[in-house]
N, C-alpha and C. Protein backbone atom coordinates (compact mmCIF):
# COMPACT_ATOMS: atom_id res chain seq x y z
N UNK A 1 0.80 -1.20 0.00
CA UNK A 1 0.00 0.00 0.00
C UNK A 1 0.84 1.26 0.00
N UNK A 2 1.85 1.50 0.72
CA UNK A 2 2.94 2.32 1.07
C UNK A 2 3.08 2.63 -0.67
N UNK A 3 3.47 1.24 -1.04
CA UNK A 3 4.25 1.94 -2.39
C UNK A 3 3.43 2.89 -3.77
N UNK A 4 1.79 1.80 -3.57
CA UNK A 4 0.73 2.53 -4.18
C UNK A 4 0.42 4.19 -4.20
N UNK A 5 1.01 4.78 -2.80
CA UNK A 5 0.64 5.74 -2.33
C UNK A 5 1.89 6.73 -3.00
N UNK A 6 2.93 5.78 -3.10
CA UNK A 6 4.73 6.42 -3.69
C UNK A 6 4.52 6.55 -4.93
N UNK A 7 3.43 6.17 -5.50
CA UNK A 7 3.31 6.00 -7.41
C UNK A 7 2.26 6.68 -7.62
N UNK A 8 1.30 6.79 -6.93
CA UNK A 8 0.25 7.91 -6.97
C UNK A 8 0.73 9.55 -7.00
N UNK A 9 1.47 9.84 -6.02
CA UNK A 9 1.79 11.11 -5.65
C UNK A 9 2.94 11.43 -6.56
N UNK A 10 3.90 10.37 -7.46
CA UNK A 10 4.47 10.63 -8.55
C UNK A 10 3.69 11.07 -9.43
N UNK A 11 2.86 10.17 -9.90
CA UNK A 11 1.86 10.70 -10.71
C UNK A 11 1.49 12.03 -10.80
N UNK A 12 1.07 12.38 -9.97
CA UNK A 12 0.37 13.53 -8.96
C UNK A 12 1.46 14.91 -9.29
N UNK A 13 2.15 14.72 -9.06
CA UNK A 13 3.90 15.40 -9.65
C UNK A 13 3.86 15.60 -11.02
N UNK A 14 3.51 14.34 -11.64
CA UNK A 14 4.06 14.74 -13.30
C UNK A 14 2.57 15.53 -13.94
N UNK A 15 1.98 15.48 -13.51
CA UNK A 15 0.74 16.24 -14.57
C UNK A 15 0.54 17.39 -13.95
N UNK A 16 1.49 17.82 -12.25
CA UNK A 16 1.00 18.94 -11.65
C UNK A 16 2.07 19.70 -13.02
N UNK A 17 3.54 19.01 -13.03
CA UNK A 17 4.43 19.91 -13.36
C UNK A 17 4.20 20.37 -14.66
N UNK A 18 3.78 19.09 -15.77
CA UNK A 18 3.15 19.03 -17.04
C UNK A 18 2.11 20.79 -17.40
N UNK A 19 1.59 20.69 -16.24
CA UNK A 19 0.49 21.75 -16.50
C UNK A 19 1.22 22.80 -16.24
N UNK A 20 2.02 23.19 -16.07
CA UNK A 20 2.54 24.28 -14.66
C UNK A 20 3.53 24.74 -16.14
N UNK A 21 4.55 24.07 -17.09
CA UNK A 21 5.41 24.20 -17.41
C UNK A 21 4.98 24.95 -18.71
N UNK A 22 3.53 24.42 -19.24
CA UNK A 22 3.03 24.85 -20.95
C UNK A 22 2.04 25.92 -20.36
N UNK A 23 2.05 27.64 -20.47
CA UNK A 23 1.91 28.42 -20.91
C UNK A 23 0.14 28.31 -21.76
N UNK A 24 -0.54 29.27 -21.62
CA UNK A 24 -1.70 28.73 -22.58
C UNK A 24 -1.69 29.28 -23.91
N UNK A 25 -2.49 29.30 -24.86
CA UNK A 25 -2.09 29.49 -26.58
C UNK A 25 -1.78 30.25 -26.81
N UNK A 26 -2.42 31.82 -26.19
CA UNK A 26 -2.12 33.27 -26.18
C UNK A 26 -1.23 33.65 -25.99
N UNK A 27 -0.28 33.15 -24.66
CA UNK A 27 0.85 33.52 -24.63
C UNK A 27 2.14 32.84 -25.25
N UNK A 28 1.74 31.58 -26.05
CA UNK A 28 2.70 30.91 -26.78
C UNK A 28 2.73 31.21 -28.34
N UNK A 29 1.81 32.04 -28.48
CA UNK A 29 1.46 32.67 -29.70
C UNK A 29 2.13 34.01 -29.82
N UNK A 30 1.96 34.95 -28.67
CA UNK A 30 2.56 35.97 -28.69
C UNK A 30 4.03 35.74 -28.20
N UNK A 31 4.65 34.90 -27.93
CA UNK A 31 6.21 34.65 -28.03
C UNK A 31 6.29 34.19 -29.05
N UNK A 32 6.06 33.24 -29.89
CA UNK A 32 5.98 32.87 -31.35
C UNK A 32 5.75 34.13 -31.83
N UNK A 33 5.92 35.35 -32.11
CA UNK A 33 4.97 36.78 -32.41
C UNK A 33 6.63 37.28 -32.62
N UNK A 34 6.67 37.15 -31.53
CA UNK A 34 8.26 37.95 -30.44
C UNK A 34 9.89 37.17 -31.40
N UNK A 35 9.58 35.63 -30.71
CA UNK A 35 10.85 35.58 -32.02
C UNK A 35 10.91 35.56 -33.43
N UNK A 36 9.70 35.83 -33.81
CA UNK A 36 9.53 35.77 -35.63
C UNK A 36 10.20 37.10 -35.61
N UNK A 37 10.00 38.23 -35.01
CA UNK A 37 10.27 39.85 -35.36
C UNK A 37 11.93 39.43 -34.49
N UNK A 38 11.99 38.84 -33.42
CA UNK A 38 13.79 39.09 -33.54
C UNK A 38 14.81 38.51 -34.77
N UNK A 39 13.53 37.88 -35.39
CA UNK A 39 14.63 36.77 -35.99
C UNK A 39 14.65 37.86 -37.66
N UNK A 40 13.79 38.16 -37.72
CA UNK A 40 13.45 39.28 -38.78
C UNK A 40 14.35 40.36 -38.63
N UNK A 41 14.98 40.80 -37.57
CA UNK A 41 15.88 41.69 -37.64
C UNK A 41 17.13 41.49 -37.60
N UNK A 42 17.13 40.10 -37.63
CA UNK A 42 18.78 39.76 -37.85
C UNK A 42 19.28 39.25 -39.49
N UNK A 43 17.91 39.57 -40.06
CA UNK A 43 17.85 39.19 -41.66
C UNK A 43 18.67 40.18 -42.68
N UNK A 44 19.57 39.84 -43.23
CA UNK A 44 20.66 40.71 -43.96
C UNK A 44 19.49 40.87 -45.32
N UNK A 45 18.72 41.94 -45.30
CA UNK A 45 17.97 42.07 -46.38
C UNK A 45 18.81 43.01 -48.05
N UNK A 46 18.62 42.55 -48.73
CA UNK A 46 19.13 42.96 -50.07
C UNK A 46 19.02 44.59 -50.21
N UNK A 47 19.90 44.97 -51.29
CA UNK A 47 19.83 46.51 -50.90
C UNK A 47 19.09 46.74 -52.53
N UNK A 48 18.24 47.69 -52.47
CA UNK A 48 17.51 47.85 -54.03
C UNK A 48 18.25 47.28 -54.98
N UNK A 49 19.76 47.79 -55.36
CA UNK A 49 19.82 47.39 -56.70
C UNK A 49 20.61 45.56 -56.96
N UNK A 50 20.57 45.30 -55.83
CA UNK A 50 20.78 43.93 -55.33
C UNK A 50 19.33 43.22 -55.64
N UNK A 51 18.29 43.31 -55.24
CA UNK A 51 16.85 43.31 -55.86
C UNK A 51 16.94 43.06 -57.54
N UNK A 52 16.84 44.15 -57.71
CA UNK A 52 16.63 44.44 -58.85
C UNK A 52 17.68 43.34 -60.07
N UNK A 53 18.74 43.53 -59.60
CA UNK A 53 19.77 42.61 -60.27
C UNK A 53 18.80 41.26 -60.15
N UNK A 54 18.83 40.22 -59.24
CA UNK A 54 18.01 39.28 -58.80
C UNK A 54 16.66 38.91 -59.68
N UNK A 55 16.08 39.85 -59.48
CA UNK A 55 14.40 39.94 -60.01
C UNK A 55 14.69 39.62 -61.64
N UNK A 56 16.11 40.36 -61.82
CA UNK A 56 15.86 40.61 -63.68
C UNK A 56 16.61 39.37 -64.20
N UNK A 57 17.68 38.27 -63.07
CA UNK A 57 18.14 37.37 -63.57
C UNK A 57 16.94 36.83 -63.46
N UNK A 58 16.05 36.24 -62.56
CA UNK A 58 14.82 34.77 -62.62
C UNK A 58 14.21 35.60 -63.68
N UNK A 59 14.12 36.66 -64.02
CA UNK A 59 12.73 36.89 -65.52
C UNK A 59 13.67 36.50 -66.23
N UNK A 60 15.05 36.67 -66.72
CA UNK A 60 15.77 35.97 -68.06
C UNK A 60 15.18 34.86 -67.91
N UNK A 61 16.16 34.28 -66.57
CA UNK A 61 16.02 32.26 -66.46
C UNK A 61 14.43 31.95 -67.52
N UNK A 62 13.74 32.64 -66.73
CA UNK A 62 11.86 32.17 -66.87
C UNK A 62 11.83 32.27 -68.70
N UNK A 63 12.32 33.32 -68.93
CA UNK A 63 12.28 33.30 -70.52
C UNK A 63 12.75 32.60 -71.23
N UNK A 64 14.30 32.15 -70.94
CA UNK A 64 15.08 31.25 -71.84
C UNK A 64 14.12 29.69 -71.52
N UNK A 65 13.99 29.28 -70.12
CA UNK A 65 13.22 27.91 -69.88
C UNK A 65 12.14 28.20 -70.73
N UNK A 66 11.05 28.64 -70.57
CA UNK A 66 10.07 29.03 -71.28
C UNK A 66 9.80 28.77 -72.85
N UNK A 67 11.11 29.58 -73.21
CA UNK A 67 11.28 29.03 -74.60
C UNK A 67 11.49 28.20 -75.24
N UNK A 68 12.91 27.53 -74.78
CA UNK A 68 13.19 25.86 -74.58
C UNK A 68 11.94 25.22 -74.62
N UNK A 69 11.44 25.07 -73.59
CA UNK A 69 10.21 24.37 -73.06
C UNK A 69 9.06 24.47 -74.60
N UNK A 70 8.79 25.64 -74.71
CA UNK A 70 8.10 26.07 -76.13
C UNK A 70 8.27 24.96 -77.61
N UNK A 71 9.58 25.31 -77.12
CA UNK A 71 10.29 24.69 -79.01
C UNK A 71 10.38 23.14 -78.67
N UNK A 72 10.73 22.81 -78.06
CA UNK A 72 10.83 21.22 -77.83
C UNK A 72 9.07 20.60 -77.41
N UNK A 73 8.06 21.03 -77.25
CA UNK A 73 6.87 21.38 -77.12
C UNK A 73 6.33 21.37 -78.75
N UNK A 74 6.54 22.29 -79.79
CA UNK A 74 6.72 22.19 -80.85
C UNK A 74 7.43 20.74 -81.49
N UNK A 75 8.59 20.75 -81.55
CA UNK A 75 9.09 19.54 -82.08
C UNK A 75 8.98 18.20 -81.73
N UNK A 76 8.29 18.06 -80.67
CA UNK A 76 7.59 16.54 -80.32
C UNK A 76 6.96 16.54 -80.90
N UNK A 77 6.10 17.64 -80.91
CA UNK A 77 4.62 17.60 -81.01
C UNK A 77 4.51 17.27 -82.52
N UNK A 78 5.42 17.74 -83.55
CA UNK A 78 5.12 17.85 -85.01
C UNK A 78 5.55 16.37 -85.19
N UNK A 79 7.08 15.82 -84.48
CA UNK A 79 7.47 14.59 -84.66
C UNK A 79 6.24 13.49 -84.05
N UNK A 80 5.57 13.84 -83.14
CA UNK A 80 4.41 12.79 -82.82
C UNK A 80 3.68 12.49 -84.54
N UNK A 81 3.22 13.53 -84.96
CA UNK A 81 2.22 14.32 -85.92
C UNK A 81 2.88 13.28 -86.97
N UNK A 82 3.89 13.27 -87.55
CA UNK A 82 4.49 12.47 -88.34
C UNK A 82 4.31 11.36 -88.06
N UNK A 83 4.85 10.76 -87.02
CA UNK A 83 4.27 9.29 -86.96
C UNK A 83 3.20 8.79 -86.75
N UNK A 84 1.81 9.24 -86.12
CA UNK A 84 0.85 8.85 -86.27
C UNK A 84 0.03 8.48 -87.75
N UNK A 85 0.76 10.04 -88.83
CA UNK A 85 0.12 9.76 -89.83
C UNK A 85 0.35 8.45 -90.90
């Protein structure tokens, strides 16, 4: 019985501490809030024409793929065309 009483009050311990340790949503939300904005200010953000450089290489990339993509799109397509007929 002694020991029943030694495993109970453990028990008794882990769900007091369990509860005690987690914070409720509001305030785990507004620290989630807190390190998004510290972590945001340690972000080495691009300087305009660093941007701009950037922005205008992915529109090339997008164009040259694009095109590629286009013409080989085309030339299956005509080489299908041929062999079916």
């Amino acid at each position: 019985m002694a020991n029943e009483a030694k495993l109970a009050n453990k028990v008794d311990k882990r769900v007091t501490k369990k509860k005690e340790k987690r914070p409720n949503i509001i305030l785990r939300f507004l620290h989630f809030c807190k390190d998004v904005i510290a972590e945001l200010k340690r972000v080495t953000w691009p300087s305009k024409k660093d941007l701009l450089t950037y922005t205008g290489a992915v529109i090339v990339f997008i164009l040259i793929s694009s095109t590629l993509i286009g013409l080989m799109d085309i030339v299956f397509g005509e080489g299908m065309r041929l062999l079916v007929r």
